[in-house]
N, C-alpha and C. Protein backbone atom coordinates (compact mmCIF):
# COMPACT_ATOMS: atom_id res chain seq x y z
N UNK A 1 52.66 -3.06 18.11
CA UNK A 1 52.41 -2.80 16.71
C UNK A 1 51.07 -3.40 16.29
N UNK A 2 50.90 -4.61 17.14
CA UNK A 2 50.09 -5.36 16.33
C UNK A 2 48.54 -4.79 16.83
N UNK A 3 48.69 -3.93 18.08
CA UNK A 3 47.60 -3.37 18.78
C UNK A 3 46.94 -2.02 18.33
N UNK A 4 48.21 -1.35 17.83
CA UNK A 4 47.91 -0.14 16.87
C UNK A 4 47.03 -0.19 15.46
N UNK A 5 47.80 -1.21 14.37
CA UNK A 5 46.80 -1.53 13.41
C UNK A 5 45.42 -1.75 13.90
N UNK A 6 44.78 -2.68 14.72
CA UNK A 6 43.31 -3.16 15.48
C UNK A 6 42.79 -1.68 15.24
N UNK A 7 43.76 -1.08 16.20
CA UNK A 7 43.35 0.19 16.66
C UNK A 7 42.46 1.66 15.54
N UNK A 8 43.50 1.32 14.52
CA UNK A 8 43.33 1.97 13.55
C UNK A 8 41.84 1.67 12.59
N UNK A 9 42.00 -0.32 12.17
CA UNK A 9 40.70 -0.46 11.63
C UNK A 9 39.68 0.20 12.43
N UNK A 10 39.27 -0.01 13.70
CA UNK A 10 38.13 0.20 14.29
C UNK A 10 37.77 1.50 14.10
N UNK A 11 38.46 2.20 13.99
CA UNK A 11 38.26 3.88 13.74
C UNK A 11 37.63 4.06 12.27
N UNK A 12 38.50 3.60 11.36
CA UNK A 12 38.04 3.58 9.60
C UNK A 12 36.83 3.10 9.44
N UNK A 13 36.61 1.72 10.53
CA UNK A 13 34.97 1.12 10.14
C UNK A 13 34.15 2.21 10.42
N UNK A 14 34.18 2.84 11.88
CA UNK A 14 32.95 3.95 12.41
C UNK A 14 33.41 5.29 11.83
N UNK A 15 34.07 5.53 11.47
CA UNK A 15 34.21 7.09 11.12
C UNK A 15 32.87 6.72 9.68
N UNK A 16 32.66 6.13 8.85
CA UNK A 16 31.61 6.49 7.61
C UNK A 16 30.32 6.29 8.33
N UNK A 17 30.37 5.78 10.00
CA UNK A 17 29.29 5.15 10.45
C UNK A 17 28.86 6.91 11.49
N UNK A 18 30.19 7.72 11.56
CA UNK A 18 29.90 8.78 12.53
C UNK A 18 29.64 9.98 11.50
N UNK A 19 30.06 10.31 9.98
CA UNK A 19 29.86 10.52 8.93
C UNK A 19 27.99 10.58 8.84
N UNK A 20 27.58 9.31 8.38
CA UNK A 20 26.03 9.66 8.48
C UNK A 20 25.19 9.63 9.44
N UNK A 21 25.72 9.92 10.23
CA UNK A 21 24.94 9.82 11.68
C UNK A 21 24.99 11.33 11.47
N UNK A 22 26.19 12.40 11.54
CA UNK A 22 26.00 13.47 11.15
C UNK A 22 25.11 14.40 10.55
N UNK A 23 25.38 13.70 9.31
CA UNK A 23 24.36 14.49 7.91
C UNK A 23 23.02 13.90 7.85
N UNK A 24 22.62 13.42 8.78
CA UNK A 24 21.29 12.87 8.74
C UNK A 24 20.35 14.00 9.27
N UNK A 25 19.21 13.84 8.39
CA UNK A 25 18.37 15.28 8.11
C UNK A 25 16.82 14.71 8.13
N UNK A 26 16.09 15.05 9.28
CA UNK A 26 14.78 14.97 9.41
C UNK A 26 13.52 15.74 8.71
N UNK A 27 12.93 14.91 7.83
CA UNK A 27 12.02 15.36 6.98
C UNK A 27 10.93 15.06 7.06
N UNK A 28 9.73 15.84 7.01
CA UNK A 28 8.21 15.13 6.97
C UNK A 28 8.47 14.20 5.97
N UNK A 29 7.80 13.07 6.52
CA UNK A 29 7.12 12.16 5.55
C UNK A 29 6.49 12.66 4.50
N UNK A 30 6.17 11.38 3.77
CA UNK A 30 4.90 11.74 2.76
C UNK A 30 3.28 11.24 3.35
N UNK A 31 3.39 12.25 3.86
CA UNK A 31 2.04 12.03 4.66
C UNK A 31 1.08 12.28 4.01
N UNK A 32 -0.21 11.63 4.03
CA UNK A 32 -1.37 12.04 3.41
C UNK A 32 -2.52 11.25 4.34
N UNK A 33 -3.43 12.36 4.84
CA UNK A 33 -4.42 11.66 5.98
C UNK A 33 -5.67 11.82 5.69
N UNK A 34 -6.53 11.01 6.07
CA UNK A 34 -8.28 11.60 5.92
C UNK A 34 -8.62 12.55 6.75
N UNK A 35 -9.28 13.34 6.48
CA UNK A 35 -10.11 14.27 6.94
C UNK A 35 -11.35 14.34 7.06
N UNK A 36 -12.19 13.73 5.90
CA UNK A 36 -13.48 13.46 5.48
C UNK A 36 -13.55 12.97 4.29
N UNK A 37 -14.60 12.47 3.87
CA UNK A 37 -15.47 12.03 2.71
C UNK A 37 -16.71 11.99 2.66
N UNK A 38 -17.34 11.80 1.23
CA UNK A 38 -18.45 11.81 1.04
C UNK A 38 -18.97 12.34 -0.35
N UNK A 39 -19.90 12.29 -0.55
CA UNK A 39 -20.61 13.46 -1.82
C UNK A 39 -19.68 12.51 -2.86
N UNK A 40 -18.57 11.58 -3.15
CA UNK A 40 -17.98 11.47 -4.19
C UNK A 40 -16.81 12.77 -4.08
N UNK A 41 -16.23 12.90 -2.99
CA UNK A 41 -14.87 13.75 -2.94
C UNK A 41 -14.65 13.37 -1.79
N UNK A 42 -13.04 13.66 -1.12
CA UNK A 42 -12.27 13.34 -0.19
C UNK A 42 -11.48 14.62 0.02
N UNK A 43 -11.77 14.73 1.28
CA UNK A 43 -11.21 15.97 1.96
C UNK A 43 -9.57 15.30 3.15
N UNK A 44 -8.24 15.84 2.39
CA UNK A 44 -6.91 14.82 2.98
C UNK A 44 -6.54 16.03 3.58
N UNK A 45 -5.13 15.84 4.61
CA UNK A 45 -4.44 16.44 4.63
C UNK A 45 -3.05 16.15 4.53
N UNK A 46 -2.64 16.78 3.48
CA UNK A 46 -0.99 16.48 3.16
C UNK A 46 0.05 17.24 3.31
N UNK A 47 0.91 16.77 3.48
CA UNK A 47 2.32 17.49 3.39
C UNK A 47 3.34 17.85 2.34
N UNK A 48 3.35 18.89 1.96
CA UNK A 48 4.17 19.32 0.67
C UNK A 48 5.78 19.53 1.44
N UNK A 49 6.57 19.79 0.45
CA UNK A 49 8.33 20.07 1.14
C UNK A 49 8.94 20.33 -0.70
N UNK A 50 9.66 21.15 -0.28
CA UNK A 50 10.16 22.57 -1.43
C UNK A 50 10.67 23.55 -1.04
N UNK A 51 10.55 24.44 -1.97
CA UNK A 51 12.03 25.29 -1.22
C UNK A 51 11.33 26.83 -1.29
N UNK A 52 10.28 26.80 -1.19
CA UNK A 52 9.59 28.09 -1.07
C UNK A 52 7.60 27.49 -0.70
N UNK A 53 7.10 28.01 -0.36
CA UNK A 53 5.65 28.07 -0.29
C UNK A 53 4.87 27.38 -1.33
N UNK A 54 4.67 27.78 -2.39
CA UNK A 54 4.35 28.02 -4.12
C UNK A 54 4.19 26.49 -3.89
N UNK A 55 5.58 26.33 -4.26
CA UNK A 55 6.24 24.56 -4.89
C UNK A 55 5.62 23.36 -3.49
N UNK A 56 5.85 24.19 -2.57
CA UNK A 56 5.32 22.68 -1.21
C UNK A 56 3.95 23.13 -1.29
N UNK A 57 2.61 23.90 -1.51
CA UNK A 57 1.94 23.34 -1.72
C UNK A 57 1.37 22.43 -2.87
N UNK A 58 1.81 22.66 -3.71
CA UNK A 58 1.74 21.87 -5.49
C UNK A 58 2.20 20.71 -4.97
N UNK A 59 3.59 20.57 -4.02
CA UNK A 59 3.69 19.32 -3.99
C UNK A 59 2.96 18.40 -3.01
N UNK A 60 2.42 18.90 -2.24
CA UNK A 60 0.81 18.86 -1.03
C UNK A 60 -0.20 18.00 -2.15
N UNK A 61 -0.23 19.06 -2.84
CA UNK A 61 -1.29 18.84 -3.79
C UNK A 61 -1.19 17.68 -4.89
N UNK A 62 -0.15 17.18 -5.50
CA UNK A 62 -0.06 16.43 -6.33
C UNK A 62 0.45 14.97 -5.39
N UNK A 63 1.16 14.90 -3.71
CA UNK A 63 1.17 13.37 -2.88
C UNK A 63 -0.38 13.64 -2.71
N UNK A 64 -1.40 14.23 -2.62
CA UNK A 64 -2.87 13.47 -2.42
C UNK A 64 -3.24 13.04 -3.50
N UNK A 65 -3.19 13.53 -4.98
CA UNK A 65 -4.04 13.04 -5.69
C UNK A 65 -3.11 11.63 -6.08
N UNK A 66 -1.30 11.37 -5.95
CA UNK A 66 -0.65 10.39 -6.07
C UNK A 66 -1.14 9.08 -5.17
N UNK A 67 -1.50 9.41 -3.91
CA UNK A 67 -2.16 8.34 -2.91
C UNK A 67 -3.13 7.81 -3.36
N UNK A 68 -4.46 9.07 -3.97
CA UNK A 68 -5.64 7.98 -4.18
C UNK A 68 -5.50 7.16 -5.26
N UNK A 69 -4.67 8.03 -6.46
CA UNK A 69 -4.66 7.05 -8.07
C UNK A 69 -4.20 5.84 -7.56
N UNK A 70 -3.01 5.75 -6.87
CA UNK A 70 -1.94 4.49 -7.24
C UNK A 70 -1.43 4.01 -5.47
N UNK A 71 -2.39 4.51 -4.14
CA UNK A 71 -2.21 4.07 -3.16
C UNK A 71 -3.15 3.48 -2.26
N UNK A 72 -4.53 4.47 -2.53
CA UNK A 72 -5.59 3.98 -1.70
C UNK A 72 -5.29 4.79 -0.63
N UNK A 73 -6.61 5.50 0.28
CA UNK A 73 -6.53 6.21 1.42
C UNK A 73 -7.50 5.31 2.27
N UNK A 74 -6.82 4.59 3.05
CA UNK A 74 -7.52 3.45 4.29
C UNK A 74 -8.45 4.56 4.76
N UNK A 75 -9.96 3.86 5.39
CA UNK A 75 -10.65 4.82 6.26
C UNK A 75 -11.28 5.51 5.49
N UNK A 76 -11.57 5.49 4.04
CA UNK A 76 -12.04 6.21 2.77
C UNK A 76 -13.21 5.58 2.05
N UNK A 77 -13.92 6.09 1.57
CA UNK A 77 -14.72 5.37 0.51
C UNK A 77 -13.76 5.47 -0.85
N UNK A 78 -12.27 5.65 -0.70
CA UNK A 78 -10.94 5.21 -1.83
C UNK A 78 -10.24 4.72 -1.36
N UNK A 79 -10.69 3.67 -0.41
CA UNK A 79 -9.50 2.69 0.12
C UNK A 79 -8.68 2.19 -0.80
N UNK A 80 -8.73 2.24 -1.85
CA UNK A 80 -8.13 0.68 -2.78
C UNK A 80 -8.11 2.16 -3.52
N UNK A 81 -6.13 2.02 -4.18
CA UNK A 81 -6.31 3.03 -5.60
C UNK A 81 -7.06 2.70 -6.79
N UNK A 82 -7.23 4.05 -7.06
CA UNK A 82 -8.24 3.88 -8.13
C UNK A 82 -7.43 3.37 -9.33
N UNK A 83 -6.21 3.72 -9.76
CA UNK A 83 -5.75 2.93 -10.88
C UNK A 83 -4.99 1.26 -10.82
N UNK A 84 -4.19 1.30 -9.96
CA UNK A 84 -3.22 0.29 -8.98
C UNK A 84 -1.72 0.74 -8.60
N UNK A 85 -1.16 -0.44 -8.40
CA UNK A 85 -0.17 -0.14 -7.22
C UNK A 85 0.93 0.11 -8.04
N UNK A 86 0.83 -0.05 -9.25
CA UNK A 86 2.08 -0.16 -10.23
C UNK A 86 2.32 1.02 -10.81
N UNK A 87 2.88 1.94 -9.78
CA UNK A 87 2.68 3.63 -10.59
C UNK A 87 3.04 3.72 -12.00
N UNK A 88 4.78 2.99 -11.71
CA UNK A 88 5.55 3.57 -13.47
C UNK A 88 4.78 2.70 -14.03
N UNK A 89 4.71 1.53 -14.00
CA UNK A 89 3.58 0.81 -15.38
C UNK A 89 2.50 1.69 -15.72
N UNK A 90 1.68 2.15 -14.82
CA UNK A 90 0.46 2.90 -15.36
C UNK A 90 1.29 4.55 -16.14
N UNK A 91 1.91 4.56 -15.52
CA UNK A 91 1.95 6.13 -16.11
C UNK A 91 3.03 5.88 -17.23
N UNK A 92 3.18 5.11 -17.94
CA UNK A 92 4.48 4.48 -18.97
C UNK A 92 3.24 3.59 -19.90
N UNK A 93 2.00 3.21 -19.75
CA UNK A 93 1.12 2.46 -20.48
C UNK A 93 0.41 3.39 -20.87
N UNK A 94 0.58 4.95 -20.25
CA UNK A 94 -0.70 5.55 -20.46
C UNK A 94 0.30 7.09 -20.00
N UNK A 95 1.15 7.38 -21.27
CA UNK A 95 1.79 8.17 -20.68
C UNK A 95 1.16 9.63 -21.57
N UNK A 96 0.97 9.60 -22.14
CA UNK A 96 -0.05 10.99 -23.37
C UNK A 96 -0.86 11.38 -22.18
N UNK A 97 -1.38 10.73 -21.69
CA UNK A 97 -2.63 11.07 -20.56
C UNK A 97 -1.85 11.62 -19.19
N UNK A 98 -1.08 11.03 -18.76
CA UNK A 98 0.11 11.99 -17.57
C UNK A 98 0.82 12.27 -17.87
N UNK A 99 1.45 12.45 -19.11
CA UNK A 99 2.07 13.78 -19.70
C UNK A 99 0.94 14.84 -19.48
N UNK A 100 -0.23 15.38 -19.52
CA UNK A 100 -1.04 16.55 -19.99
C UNK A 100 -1.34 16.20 -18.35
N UNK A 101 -1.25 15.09 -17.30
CA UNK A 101 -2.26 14.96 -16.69
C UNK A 101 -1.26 15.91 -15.08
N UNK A 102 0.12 15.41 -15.02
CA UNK A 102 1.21 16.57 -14.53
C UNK A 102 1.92 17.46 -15.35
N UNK A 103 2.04 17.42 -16.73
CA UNK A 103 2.83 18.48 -17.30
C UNK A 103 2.19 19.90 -17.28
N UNK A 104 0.78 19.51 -17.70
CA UNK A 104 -0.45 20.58 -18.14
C UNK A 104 -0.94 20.98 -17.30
N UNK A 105 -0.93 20.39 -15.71
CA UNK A 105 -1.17 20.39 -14.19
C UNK A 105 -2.94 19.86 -14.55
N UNK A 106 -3.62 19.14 -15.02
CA UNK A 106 -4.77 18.63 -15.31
C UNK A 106 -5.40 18.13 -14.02
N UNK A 107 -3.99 17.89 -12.94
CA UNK A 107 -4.77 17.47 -12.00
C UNK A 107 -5.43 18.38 -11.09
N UNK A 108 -5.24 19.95 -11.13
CA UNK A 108 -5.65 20.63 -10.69
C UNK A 108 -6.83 20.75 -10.56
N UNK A 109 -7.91 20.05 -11.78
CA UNK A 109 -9.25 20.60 -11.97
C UNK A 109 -9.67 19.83 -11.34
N UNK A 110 -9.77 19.05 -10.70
CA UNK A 110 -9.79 17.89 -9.68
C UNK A 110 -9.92 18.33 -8.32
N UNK A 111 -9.70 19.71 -8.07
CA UNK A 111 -8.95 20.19 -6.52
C UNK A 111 -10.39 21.26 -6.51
N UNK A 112 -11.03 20.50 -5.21
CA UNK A 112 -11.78 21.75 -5.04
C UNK A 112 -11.24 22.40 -4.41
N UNK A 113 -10.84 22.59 -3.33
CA UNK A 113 -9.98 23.44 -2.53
C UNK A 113 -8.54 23.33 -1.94
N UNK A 114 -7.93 24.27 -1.70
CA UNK A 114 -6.37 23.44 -1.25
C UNK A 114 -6.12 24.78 -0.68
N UNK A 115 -6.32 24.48 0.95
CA UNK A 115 -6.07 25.51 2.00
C UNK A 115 -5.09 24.70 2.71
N UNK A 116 -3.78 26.31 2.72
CA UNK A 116 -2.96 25.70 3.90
C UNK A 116 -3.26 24.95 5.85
N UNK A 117 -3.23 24.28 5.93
CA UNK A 117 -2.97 23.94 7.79
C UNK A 117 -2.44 24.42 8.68
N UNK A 118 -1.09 24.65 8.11
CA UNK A 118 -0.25 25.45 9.51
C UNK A 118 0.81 26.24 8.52
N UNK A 119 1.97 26.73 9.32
CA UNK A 119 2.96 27.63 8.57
C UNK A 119 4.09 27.03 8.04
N UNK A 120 4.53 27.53 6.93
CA UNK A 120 5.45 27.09 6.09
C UNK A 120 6.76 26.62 7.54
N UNK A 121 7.04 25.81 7.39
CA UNK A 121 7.90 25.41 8.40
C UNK A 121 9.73 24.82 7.84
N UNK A 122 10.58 25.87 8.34
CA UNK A 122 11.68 25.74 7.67
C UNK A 122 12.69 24.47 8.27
N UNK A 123 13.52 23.87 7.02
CA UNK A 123 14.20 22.79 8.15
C UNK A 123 15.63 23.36 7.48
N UNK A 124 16.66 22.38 7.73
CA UNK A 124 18.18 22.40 7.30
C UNK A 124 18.44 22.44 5.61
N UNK A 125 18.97 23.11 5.41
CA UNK A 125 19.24 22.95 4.09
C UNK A 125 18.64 23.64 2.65
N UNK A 126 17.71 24.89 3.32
CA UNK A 126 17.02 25.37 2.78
C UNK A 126 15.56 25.25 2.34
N UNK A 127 14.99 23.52 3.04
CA UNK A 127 13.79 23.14 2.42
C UNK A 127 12.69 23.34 3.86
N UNK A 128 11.44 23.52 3.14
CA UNK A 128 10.61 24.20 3.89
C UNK A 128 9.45 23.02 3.76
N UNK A 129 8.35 22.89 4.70
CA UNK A 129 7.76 22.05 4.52
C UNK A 129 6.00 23.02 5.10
N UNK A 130 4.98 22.28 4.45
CA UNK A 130 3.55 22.79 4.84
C UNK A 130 2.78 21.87 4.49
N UNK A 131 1.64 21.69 6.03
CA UNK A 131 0.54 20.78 5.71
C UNK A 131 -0.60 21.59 4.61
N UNK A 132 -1.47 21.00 3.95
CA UNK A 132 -2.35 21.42 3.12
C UNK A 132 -3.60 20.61 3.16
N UNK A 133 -4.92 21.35 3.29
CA UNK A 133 -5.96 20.44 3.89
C UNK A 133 -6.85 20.75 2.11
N UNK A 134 -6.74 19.45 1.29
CA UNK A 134 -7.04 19.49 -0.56
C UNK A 134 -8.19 18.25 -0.36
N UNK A 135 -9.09 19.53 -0.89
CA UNK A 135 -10.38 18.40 -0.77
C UNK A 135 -10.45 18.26 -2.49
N UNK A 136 -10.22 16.71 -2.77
CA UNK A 136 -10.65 16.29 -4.03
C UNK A 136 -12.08 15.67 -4.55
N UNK A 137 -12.33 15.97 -5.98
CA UNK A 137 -13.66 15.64 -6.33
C UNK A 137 -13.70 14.10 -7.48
N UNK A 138 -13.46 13.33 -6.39
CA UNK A 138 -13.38 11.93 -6.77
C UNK A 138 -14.23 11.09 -7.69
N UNK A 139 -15.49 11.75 -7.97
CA UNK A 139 -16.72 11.36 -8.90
C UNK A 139 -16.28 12.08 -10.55
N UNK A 140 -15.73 12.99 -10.17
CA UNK A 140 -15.21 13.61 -11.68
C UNK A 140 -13.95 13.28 -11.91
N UNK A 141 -12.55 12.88 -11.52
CA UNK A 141 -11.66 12.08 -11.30
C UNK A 141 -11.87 10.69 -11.76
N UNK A 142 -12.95 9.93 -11.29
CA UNK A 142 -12.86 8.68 -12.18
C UNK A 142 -13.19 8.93 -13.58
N UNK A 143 -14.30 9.51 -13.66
CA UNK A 143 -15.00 10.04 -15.16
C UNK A 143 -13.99 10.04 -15.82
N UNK A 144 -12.93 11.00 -14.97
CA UNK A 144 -11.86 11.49 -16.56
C UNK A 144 -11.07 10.28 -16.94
N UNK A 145 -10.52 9.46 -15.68
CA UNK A 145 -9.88 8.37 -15.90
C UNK A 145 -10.69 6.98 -17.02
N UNK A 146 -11.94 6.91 -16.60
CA UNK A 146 -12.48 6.18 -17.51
C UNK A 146 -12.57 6.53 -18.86
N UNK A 147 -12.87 7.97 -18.86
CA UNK A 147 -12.85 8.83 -20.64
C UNK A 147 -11.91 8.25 -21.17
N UNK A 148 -11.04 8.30 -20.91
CA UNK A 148 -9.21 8.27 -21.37
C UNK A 148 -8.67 7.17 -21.22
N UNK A 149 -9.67 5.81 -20.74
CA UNK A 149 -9.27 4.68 -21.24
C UNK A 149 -8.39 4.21 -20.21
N UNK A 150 -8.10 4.95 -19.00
CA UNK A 150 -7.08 4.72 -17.83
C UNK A 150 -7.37 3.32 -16.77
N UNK A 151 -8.76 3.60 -16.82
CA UNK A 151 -9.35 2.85 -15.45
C UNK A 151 -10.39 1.79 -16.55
N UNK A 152 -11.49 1.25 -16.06
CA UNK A 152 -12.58 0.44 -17.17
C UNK A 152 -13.68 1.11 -16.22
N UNK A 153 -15.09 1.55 -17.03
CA UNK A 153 -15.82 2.06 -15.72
C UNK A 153 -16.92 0.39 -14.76
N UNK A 154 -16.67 0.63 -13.75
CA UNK A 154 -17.54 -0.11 -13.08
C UNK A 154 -18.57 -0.89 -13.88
N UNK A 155 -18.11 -2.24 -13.91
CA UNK A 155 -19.25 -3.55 -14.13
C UNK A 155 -19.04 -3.84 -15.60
N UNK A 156 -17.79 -3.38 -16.34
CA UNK A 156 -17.98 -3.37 -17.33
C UNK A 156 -16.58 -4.72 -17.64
C-alpha cells in the first residue's frame, strides 16, 4: 500500500512536468542585428512573427526601431539607446508623443527602407515569422526626439 501511494505522487509531480515539455513551441527570438551604419542611419536585420506577412513585417519594423530607442545596437554608432533602458517610464512620461509615435505609425517616417530577407516562414499554431533587412535614418530620429522634448539635444 504504502509503495503504491510513492508510486502515485511521482507520476502527479512529472505529469505537469511532461505537460510542458509537450506544448513547448519554438519561436524566433527578438532578434535585431547590424548590418551596417553610417551617414547617420543604421541598416538592421530583424525578425517580425504574426499571423500573416503584413503584421510580421510591421512587427520587424517596429523590434528595430524598439532596440535603438530603449536598447542600443552593440557594434553601432547606437550602441547606447537613444532614449534609455526604462521603456514603460519613457513611454508613460512622454506618452502624447508614443501615442502618435505607434498609434499614428510616426515611426514609419524614420524607415528608409524595409525589404524582406527570406520567406515568410510558418511555425505551429498558425504564426508565421520573417527576417526584414530596415535601414533607419537615425540623424532625423533624434531631431524628432529632441523636438518633442523626449531626449535633450547633445551638450546641452
Amino acid at each position: 500500500m504504502k509503495g503504491e501511494s510513492g508510486f502515485a505522487v511521482k507520476y502527479l509531480f512529472f505529469l505537469p512536468l511532461l505537460w510542458m515539455a509537450c506544448s513547448y513551441r519554438v519561436l524566433p527570438s527578438a532578434e535585431v542585428n547590424l548590418i551596417s551604419d553610417g551617414d547617420g542611419t543604421v541598416t538592421v536585420r530583424s525578425v517580425g512573427i504574426a499571423l500573416n506577412q503584413a503584421d510580421a513585417i510591421e512587427d520587424a519594423e517596429l523590434r528595430a526601431v524598439n532596440v535603438l530607442l530603449f536598447r542600443g545596437l552593440p557594434h553601432s554608432i547606437q550602441r547606447f539607446p537613444m532614449i534609455g533602458s526604462d521603456e514603460s517610464g519613457e513611454i508613460s512620461k512622454h506618452k502624447l508623443y508614443f501615442d502618435q509615435f505607434y498609434g499614428m505609425k510616426r515611426y514609419k517616417t524614420f524607415l528608409m527602407s524595409s525589404v524582406p530577407a527570406t520567406v515568410l516562414m510558418k511555425h505551429r499554431g498558425g504564426r508565421k515569422s520573417i527576417y526584414v533587412d530596415v535601414k533607419i535614418n537615425l540623424f532625423a530620429l533624434r531631431r524628432d526626439l529632441e523636438q518633442f522634448n523626449v531626449i535633450r539635444k547633445f551638450g546641452y
